[in-house]
Protein backbone atom coordinates (compact mmCIF):
# COMPACT_ATOMS: atom_id res chain seq x y z
CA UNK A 1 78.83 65.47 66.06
CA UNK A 2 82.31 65.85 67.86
CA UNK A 3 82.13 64.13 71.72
CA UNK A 4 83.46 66.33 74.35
CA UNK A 5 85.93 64.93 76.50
CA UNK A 6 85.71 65.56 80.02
CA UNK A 7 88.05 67.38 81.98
CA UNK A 8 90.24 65.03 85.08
CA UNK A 9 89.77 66.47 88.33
CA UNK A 10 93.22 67.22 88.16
CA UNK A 11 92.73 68.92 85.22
CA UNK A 12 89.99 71.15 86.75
CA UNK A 13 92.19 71.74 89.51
CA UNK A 14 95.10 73.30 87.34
CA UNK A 15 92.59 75.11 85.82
CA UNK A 16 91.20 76.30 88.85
CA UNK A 17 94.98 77.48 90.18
CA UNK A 18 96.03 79.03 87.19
CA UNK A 19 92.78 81.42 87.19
CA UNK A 20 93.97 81.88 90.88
CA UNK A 21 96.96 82.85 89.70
CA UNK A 22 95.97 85.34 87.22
CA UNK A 23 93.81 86.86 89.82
CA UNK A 24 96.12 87.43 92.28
CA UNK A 25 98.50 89.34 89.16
CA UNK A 26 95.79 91.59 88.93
CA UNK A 27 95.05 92.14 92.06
CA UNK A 28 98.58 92.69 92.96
CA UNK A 29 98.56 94.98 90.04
CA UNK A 30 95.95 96.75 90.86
CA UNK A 31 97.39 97.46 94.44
CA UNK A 32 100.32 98.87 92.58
CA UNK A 33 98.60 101.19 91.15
CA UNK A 34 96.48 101.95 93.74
CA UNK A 35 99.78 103.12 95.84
CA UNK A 36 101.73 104.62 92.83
CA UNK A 37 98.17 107.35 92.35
CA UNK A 38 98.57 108.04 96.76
CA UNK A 39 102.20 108.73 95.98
CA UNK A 40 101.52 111.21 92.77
CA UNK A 41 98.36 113.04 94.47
CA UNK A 42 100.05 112.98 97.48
CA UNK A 43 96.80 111.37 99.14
CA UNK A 44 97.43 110.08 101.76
CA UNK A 45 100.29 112.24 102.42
CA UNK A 46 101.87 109.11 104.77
CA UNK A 47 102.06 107.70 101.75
CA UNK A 48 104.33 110.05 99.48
CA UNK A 49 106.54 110.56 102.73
CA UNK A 50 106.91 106.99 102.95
CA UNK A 51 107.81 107.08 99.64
CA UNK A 52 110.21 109.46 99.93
CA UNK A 53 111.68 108.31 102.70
CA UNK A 54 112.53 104.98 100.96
CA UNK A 55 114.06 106.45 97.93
CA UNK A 56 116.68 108.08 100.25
CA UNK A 57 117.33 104.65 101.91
CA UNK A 58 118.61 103.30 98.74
CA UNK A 59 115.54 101.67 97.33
CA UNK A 60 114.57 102.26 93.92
CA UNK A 61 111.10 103.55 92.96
CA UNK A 62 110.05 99.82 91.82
CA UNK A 63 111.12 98.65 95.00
CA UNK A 64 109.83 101.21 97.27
CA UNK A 65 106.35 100.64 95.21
CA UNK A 66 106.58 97.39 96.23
CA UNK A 67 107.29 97.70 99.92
CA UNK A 68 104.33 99.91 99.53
CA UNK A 69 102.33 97.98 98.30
CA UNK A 70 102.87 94.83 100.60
CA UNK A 71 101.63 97.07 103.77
CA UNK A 72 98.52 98.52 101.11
CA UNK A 73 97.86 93.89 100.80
CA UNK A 74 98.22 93.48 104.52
CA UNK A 75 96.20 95.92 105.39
CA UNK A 76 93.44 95.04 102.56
CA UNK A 77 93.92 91.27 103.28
CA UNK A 78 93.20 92.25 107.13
CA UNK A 79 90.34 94.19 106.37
CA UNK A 80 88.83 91.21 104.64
CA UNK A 81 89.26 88.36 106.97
CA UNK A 82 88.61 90.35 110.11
CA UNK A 83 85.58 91.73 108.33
CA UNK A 84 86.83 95.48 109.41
CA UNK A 85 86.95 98.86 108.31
CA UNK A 86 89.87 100.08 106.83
CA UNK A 87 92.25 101.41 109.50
CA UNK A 88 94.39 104.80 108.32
CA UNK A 89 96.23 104.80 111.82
CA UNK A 90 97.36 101.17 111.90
CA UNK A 91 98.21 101.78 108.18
CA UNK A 92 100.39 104.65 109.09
CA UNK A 93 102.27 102.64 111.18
CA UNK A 94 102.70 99.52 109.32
CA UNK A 95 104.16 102.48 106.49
CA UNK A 96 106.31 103.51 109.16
CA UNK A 97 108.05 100.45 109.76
CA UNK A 98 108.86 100.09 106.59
CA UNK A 99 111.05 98.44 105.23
CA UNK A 100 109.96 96.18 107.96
CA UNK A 101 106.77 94.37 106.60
CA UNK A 102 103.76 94.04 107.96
CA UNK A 103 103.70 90.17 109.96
CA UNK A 104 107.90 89.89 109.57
CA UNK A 105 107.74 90.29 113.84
CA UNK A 106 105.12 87.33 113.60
CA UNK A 107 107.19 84.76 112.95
């Protein structure tokens, strides 16, 4: 019978971070996604303008996805620690300011 050894605590921490770590890739992924189907169906319609609007800046698509995508975080990260409904008006304007990002003026 083979003895099991025991994981360190800082073993269970590096565990801990890298399945942190992988979560947050597919969440960020998922965001991605979730912003590249509102530019194709055009819903909401801020943000395939925003889009748009981006592209004729000079960004590339990857980057305007991810400039996108930052304000789709904020917004979802706000929602979650203020314990709030989502917000389509303050999300229009964070879009808006792009490529400003959403807490740059916070610093």
């Amino acid at each position: 019978m083979a003895t099991r050894k025991r994981k360190t605590r800082a073993q269970r921490a590096q565990t801990d971070e890298e399945a942190f770590d992988q979560q947050g890739l597919v969440l960020g992924e998922l965001l991605r996604e979730t912003v590249r189907d509102q530019v194709k169906g055009n819903n909401p319609p801020e943000v395939a303008a925003t889009y748009r609007r981006l592209l004729a800046q000079g960004y590339d698509r990857a980057e305007a996805i991810e400039l996108i995508t930052a304000v789709l975080a904020a917004e979802m990260y706000d929602i979650m620690n203020e314990r709030r409904p989502f917000d389509s008006a303050r999300y229009n304007i964070s879009l808006k300011r792009l490529p400003q990002l959403p807490y740059d003026s916070d610093a």
